[in-house]
Protein backbone atom coordinates (compact mmCIF):
# COMPACT_ATOMS: atom_id res chain seq x y z
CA UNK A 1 217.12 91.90 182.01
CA UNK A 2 213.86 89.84 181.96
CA UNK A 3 211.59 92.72 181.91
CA UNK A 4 213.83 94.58 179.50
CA UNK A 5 213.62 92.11 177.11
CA UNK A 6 209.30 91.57 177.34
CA UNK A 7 209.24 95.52 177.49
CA UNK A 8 211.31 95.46 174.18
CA UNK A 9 209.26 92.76 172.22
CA UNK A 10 206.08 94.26 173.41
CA UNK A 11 206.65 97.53 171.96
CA UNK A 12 208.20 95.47 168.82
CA UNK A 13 204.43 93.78 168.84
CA UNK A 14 202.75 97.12 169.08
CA UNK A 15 204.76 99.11 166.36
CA UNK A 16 203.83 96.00 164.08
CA UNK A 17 200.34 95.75 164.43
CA UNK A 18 200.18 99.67 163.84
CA UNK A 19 201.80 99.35 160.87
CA UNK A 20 199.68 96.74 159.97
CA UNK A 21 196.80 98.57 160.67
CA UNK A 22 198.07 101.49 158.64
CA UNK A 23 199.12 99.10 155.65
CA UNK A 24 195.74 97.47 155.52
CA UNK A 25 193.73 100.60 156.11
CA UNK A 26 195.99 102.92 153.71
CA UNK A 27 193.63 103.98 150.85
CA UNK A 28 194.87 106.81 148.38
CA UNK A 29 192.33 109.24 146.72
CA UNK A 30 190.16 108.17 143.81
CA UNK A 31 189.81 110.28 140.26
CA UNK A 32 186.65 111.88 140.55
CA UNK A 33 185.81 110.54 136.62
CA UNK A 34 186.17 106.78 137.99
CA UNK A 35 183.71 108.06 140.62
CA UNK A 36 181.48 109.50 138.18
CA UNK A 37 180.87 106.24 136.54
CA UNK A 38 179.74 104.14 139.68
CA UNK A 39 177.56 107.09 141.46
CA UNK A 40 176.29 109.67 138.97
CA UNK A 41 172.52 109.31 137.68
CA UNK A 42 171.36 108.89 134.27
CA UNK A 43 169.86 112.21 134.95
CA UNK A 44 172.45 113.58 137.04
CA UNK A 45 174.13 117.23 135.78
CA UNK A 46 177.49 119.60 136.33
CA UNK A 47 177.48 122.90 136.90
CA UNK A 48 181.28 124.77 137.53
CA UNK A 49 180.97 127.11 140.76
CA UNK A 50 184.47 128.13 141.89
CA UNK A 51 186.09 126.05 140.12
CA UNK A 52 184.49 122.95 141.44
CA UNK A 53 182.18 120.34 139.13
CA UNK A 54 178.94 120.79 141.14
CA UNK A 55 177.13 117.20 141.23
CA UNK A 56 173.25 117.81 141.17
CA UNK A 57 169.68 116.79 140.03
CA UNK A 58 166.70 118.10 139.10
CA UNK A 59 163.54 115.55 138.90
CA UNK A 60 159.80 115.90 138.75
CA UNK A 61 157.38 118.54 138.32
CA UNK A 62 155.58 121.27 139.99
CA UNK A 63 157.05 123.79 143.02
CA UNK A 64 160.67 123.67 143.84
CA UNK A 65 161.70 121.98 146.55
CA UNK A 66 166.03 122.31 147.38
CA UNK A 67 167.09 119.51 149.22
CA UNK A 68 170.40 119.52 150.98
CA UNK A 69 172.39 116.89 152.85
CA UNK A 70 174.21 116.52 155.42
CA UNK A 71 178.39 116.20 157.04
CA UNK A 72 180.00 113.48 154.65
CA UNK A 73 177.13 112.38 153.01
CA UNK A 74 175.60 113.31 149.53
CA UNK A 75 172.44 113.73 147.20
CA UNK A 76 171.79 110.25 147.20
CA UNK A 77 170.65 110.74 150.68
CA UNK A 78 167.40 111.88 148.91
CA UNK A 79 166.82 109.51 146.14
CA UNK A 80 163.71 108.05 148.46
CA UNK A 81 162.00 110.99 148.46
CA UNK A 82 162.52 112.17 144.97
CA UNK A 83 160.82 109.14 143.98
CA UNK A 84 158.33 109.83 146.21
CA UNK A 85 157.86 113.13 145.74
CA UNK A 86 158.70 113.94 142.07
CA UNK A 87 155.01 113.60 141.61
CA UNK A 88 153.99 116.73 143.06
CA UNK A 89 157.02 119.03 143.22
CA UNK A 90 160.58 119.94 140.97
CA UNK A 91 163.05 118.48 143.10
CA UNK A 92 166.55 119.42 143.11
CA UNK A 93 169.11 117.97 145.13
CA UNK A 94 172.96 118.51 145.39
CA UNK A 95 176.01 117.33 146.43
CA UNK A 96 177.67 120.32 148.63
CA UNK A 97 181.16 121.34 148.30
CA UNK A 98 183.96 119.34 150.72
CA UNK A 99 181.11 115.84 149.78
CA UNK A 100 179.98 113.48 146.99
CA UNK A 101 181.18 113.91 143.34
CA UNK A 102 181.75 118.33 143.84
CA UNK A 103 184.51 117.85 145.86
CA UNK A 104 186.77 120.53 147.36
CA UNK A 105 186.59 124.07 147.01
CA UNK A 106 190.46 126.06 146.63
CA UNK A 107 190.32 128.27 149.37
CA UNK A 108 189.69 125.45 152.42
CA UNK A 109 186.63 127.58 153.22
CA UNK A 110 183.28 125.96 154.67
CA UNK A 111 181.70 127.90 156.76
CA UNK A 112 178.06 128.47 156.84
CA UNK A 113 178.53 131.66 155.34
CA UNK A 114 180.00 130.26 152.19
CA UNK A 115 177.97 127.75 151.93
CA UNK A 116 174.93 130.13 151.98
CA UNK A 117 176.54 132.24 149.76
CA UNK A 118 177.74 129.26 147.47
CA UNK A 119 173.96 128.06 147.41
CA UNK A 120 172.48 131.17 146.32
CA UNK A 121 174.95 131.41 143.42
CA UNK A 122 174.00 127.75 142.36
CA UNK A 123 170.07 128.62 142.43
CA UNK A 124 170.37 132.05 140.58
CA UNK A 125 172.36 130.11 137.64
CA UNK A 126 168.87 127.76 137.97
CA UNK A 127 167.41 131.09 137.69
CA UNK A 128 165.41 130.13 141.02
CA UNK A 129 163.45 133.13 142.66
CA UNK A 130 161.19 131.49 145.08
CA UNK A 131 161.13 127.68 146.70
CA UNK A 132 160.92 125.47 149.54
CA UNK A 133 164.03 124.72 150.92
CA UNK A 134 164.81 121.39 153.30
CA UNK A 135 167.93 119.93 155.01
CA UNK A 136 169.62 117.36 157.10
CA UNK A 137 171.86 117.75 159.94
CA UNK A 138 174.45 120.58 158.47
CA UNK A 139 172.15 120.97 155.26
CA UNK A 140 169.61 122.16 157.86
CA UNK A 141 171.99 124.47 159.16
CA UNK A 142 172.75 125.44 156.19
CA UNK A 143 169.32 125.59 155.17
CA UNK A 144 167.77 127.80 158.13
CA UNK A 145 171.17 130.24 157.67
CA UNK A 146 169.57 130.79 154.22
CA UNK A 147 166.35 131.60 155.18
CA UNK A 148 167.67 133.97 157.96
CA UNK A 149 169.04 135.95 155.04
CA UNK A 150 167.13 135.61 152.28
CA UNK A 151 163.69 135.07 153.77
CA UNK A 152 162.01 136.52 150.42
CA UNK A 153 162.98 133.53 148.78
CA UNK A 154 162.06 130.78 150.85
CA UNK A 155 158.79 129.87 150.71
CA UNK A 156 158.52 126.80 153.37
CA UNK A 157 161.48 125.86 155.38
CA UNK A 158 162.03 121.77 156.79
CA UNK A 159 164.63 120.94 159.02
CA UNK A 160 165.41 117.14 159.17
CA UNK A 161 168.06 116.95 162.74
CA UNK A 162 169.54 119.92 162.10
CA UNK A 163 172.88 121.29 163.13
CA UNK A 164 173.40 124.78 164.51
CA UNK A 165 172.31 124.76 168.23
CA UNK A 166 175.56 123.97 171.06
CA UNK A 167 175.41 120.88 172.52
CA UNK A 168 177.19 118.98 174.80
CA UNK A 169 176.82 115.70 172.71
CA UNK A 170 180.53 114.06 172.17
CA UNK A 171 181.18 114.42 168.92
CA UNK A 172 182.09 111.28 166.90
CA UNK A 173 185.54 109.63 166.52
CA UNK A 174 186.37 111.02 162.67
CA UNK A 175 185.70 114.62 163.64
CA UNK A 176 187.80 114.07 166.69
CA UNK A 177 190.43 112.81 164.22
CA UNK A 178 190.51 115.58 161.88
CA UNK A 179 190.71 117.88 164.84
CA UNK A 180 193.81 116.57 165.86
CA UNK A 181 196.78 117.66 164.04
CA UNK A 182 198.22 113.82 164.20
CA UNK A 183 194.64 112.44 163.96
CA UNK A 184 194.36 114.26 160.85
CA UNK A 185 197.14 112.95 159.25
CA UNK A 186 195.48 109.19 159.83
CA UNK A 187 192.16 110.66 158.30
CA UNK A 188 193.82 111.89 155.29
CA UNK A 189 195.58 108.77 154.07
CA UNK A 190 194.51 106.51 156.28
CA UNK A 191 190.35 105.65 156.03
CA UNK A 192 189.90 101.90 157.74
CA UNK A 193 186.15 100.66 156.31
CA UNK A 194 185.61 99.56 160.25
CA UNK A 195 185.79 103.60 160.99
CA UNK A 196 183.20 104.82 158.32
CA UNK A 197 181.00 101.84 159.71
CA UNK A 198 180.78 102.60 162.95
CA UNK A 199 180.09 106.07 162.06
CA UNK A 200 176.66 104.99 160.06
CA UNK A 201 175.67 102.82 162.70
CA UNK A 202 175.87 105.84 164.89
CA UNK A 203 173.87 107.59 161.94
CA UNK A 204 170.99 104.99 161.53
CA UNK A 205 169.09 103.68 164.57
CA UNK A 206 168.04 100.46 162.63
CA UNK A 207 171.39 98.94 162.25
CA UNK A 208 169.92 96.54 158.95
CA UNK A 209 169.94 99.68 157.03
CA UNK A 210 173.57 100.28 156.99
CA UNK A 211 174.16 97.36 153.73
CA UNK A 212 177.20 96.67 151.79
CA UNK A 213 176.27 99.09 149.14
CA UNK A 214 175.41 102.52 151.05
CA UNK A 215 178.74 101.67 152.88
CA UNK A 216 180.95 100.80 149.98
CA UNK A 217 178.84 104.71 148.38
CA UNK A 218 179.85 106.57 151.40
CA UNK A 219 183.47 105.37 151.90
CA UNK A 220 184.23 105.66 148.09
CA UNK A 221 183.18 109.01 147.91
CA UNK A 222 185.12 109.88 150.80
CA UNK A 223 188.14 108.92 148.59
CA UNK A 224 187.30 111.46 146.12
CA UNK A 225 190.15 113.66 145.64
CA UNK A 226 190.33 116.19 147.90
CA UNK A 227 187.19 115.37 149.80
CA UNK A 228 189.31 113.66 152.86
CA UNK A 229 191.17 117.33 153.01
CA UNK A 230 188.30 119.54 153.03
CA UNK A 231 186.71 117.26 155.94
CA UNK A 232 189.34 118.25 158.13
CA UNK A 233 188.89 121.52 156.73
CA UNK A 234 185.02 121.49 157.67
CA UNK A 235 186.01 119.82 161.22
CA UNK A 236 187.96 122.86 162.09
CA UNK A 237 185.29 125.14 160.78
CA UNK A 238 184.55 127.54 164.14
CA UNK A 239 180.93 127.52 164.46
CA UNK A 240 178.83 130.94 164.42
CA UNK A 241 176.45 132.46 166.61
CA UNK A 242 173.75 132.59 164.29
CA UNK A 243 171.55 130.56 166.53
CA UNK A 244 170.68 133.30 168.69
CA UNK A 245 168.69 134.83 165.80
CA UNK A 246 166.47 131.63 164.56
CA UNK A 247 163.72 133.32 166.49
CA UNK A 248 163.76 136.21 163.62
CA UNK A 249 162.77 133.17 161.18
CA UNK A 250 159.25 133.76 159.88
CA UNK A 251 158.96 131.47 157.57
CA UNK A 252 156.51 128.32 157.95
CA UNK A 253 158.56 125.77 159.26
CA UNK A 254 158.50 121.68 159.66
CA UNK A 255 160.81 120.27 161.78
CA UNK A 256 161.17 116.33 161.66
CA UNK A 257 163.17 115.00 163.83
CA UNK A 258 164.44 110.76 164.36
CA UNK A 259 164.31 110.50 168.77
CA UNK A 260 167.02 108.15 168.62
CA UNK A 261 169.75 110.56 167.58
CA UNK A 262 172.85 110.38 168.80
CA UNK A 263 174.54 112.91 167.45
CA UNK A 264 171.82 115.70 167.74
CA UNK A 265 169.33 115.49 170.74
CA UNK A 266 166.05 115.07 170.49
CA UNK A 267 166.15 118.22 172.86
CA UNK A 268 167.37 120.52 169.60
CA UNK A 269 164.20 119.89 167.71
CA UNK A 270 162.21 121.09 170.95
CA UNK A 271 164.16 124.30 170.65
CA UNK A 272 164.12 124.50 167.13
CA UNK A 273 159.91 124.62 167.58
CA UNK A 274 160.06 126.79 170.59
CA UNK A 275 162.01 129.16 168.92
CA UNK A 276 160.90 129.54 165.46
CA UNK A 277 157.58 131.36 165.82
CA UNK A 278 155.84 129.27 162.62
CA UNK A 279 156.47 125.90 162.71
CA UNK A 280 155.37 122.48 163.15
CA UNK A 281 157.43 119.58 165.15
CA UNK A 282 157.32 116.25 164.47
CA UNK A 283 159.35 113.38 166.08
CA UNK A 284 159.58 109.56 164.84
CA UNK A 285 160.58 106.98 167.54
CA UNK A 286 162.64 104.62 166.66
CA UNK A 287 164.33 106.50 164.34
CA UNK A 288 167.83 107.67 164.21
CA UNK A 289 169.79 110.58 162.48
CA UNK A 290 167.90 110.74 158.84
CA UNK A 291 164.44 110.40 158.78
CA UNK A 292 164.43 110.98 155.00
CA UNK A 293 166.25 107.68 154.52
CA UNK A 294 164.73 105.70 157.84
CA UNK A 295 161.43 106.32 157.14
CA UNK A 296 161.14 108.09 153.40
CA UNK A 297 157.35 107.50 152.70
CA UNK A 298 156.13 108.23 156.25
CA UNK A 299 158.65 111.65 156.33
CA UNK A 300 158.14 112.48 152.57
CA UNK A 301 154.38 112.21 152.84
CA UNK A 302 154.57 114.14 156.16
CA UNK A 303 156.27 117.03 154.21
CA UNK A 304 153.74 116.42 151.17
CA UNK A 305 151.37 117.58 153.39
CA UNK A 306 153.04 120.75 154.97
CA UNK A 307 153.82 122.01 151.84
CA UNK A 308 150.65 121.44 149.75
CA UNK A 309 148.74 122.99 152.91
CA UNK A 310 147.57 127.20 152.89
């Protein structure tokens, strides 16, 4: 009767604290207009592409260069190097559908062939014919996808830890989540700050980066409606087999690459050079998942240099 009666007030103690948990971690979706005040630019513009309110910016002067970001993050990613770079080329930077202030497209889809096809529709309504053309982790992916099939209108491809190699890397606790039918359920309503912590820790190598403000950014917009949906969406996105034709790439290519990535090996951006017959590696130690925001002077004036050389 003793060990009846722990055995009841333990699972008593542990049906508490999870509804605790879920009480204190319970966070419903945000109106994209409250959004809009706290994280648009001054400069920032809208542009309607199946029906969502596409989030992007164009700054500078001087060749294109079409920056794209990566799983669950947004253009802000790139404000470093627009400063840094708006000097010398037009750049224009988005925030992809499922992320940031676009949001959620109505048919669930994100796979790399919509998102290809969804970024050539937003560059021929900037009446965009030729440019260089960079990306981070799935923006790479995306990015290199794009070049496979529209080669004409890439001039200089960079790939910043891109996505689209296997690998045998563990993926991280939020896309385990959404994979999980219950799991998913927790990453819909439920979004504990702890969780989208530990997943930019795991996304910067220099822990002091990860402030109050890029996490308070990244979990807001995260609460956008819809975006929390399409994330599981995205998670359960079956990956191509596009890889096996990155050697048909021609087009100059600058791989950067942080060697403390956890998420993408170092070993991908070794592949990445040995496949693609034109390109240039370069690796940063001590430097994690996004070189563009680790290091954005040293990696924007690395890519200054690639693309203002013959």
């Amino acid at each position: 009767m003793k060990f009846r009666s722990l055995h009841k007030y333990f699972l008593i103690s542990v049906v508490i604290l999870i509804a605790a948990i879920c009480f204190v971690s319970y966070a419903p979706d945000v109106d994209v207009n409250e959004l809009r005040h706290r994280y648009a630019y001054e400069d920032s513009q809208f542009m309607t592409i199946d029906e969502m309110p596409v989030h992007y910016r164009i700054n500078g002067r001087g060749p294109a260069l079409v920056l794209l970001h990566g799983t669950a993050a947004s253009l802000h990613a790139w404000e470093a190097w627009t400063k840094e770079l708006s000097n010398s080329f037009t750049i224009i930077s988005l925030d992809l559908p499922a992320f940031g202030l676009t949001g959620p497209n109505d048919t669930g889809d994100y796979s790399i062939d919509y998102y290809v096809s969804f970024l050539d529709r937003f560059l021929k309504r900037l009446n965009l014919q030729n440019f260089h053309l960079g990306g981070n982790s799935l923006g790479g992916n995306i990015a290199w996808n794009y070049a496979l099939k529209f080669p004409m209108k890439v001039n200089k491809l960079i790939l910043l830890n891109a996505s689209g190699y296997p690998t045998n890397k563990e993926i991280s606790l939020a896309f385990k989540l959404a994979k999980n039918d219950i799991g998913s359920t927790i990453v819909r309503h439920f979004t504990p700050k702890s969780l989208v912590r530990k997943s930019l820790r795991e996304v910067y190598h220099n822990d002091d980066l990860v402030t109050t403000p890029l996490l308070e950014r990244y979990y807001d917009l995260q609460l956008r409606q819809g975006n929390r949906q399409a994330f599981i969406d995205r998670a359960r996105t079956k990956g191509g087999g596009s890889y096996v034709r990155i050697g048909e790439i021609q087009n100059p290519t600058l791989i950067l690459w942080g060697k403390e990535d956890i998420w993408i090996p170092v070993e991908n951006a070794k592949r990445f050079h040995e496949d693609l017959p034109n390109s240039n590696l370069k690796i940063y130690d001590e430097v994690g998942h996004v070189p563009m925001e680790e290091i954005p002077r040293k990696s924007a004036m690395d890519v200054k240099d690639f693309l203002l050389s013959k």
